[in-house]
C-alpha atoms as a PDB file:
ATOM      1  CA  UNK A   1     -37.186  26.932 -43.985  1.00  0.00           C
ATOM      2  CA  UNK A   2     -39.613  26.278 -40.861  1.00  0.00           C
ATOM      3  CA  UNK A   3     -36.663  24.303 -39.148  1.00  0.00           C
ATOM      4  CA  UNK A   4     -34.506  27.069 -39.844  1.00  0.00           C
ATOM      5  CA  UNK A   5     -36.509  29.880 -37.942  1.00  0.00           C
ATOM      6  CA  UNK A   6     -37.440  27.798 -35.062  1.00  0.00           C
ATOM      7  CA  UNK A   7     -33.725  27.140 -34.538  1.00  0.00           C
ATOM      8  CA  UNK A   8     -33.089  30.686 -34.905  1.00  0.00           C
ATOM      9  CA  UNK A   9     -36.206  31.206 -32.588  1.00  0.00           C
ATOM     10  CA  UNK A  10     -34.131  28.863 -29.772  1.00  0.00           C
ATOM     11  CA  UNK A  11     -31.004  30.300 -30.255  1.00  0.00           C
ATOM     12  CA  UNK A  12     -32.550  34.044 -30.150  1.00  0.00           C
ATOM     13  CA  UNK A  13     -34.509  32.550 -26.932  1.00  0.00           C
ATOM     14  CA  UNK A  14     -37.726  33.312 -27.992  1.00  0.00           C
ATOM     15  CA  UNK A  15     -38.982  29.932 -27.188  1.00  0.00           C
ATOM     16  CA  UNK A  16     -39.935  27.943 -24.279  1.00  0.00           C
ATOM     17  CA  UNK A  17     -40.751  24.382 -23.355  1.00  0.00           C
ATOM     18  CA  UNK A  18     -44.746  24.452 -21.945  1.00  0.00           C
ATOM     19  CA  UNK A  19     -43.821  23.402 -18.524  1.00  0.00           C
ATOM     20  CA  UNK A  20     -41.743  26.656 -18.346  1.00  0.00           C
ATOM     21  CA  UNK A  21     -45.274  28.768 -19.033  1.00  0.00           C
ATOM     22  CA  UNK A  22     -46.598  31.049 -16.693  1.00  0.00           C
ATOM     23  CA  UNK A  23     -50.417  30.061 -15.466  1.00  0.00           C
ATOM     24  CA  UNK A  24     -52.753  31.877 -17.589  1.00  0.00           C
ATOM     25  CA  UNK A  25     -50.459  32.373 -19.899  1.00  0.00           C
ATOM     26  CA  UNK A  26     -51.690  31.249 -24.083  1.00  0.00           C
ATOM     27  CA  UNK A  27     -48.751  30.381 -26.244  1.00  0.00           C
ATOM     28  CA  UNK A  28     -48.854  28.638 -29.487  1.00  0.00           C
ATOM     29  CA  UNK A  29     -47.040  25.175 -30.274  1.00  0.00           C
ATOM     30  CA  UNK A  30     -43.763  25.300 -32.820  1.00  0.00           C
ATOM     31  CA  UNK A  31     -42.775  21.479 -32.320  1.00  0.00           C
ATOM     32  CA  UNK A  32     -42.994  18.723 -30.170  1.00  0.00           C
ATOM     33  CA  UNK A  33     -39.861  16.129 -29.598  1.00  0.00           C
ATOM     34  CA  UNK A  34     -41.884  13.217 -28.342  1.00  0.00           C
ATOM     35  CA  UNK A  35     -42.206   9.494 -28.818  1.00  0.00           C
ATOM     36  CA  UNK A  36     -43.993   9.168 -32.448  1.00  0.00           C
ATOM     37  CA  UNK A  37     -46.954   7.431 -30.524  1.00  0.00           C
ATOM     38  CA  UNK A  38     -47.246   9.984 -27.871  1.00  0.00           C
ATOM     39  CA  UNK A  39     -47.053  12.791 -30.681  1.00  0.00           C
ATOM     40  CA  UNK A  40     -49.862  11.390 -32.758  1.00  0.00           C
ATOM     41  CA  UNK A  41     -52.119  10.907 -30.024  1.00  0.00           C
ATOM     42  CA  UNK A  42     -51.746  14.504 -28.965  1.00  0.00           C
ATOM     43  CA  UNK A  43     -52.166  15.151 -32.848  1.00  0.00           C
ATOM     44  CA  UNK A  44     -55.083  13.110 -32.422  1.00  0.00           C
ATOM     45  CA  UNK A  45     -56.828  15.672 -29.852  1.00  0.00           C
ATOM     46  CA  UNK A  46     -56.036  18.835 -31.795  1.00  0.00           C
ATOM     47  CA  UNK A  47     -52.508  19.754 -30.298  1.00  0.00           C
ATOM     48  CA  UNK A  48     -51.107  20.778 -34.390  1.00  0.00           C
ATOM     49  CA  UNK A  49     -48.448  23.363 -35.168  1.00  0.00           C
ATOM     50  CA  UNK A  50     -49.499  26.860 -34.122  1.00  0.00           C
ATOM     51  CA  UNK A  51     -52.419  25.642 -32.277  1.00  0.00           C
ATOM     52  CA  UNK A  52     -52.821  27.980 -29.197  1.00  0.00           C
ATOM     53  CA  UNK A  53     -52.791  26.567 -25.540  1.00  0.00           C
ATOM     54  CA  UNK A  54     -53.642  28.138 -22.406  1.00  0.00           C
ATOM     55  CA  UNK A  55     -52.052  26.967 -18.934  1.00  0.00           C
ATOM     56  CA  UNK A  56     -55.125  26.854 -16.466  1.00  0.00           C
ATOM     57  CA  UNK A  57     -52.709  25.229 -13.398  1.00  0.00           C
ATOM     58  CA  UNK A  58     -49.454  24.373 -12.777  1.00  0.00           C
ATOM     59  CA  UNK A  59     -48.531  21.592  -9.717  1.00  0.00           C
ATOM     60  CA  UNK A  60     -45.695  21.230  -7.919  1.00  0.00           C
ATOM     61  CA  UNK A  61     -44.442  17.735  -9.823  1.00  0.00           C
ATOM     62  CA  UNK A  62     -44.649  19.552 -12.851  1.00  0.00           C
ATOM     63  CA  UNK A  63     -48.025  18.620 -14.192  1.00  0.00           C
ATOM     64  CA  UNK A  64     -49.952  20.810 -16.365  1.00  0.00           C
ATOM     65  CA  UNK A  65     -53.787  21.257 -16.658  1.00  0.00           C
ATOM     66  CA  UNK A  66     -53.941  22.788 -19.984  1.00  0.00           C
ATOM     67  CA  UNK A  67     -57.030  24.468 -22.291  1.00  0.00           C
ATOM     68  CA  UNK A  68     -56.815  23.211 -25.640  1.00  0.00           C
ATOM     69  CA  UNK A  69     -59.397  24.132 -28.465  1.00  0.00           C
ATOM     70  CA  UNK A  70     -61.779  24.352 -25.650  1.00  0.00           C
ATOM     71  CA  UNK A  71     -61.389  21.001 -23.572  1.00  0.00           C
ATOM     72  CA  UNK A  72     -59.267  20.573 -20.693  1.00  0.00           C
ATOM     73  CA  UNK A  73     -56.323  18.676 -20.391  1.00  0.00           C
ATOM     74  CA  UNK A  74     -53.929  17.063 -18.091  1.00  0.00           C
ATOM     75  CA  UNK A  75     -50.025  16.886 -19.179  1.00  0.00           C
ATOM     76  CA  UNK A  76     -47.246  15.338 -16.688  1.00  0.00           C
ATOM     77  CA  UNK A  77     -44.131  17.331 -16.592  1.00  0.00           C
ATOM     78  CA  UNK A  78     -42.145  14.459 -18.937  1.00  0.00           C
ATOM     79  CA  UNK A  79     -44.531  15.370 -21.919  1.00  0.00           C
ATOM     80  CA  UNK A  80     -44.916  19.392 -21.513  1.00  0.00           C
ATOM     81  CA  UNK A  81     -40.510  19.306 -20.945  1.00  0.00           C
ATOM     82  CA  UNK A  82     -41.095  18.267 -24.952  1.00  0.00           C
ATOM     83  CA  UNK A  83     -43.704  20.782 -26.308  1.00  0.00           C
ATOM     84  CA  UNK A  84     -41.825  24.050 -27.709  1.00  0.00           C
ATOM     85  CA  UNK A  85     -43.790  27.109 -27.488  1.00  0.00           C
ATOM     86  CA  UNK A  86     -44.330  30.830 -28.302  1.00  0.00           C
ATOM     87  CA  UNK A  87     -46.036  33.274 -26.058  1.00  0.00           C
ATOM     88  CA  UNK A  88     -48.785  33.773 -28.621  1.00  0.00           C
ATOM     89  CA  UNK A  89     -50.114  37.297 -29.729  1.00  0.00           C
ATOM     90  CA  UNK A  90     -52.584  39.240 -28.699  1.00  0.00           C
ATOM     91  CA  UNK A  91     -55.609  38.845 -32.186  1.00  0.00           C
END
């Protein structure tokens, strides 16, 4: 059933991958398409399903410097291409 709305969600266009995110913009993660390693690690540090992530800057190669559950982080382009988000809304 999940699968089935966030495919709906893509082909409605409501989602985006993170690098497309605006800076200071929050969304909230749907799914990530990454290595299993690379996806467990960011597991690991508290990047879950609907856990909300705000964009603090954006460089020019495509690497993100990211606020998530209140520590900073540092994504290159070829991992935030692979996280699918929402714009999340407004509690």
């Amino acid at each position: 059933m999940f699968r089935r709305v966030l495919n709906l969600l893509k082909y409605l266009g409501g989602s985006m991958n993170l690098s497309e995110g605006n800076i200071h913009g929050k969304y909230c993660v749907i799914s990530m398409d990454l290595a299993f390693q690379t996806q467990r690690r960011l597991q690991a540090l508290g990047m879950t399903l609907d856990t909300e992530i705000e964009i603090l800057h954006k460089k020019h190669n495509g690497t993100l410097a990211i606020n998530l559950r209140g520590t900073r982080f540092a994504l290159g382009k070829d991992i935030s291409e692979h996280i699918e988000v929402l714009p999340c809304q407004k509690k």
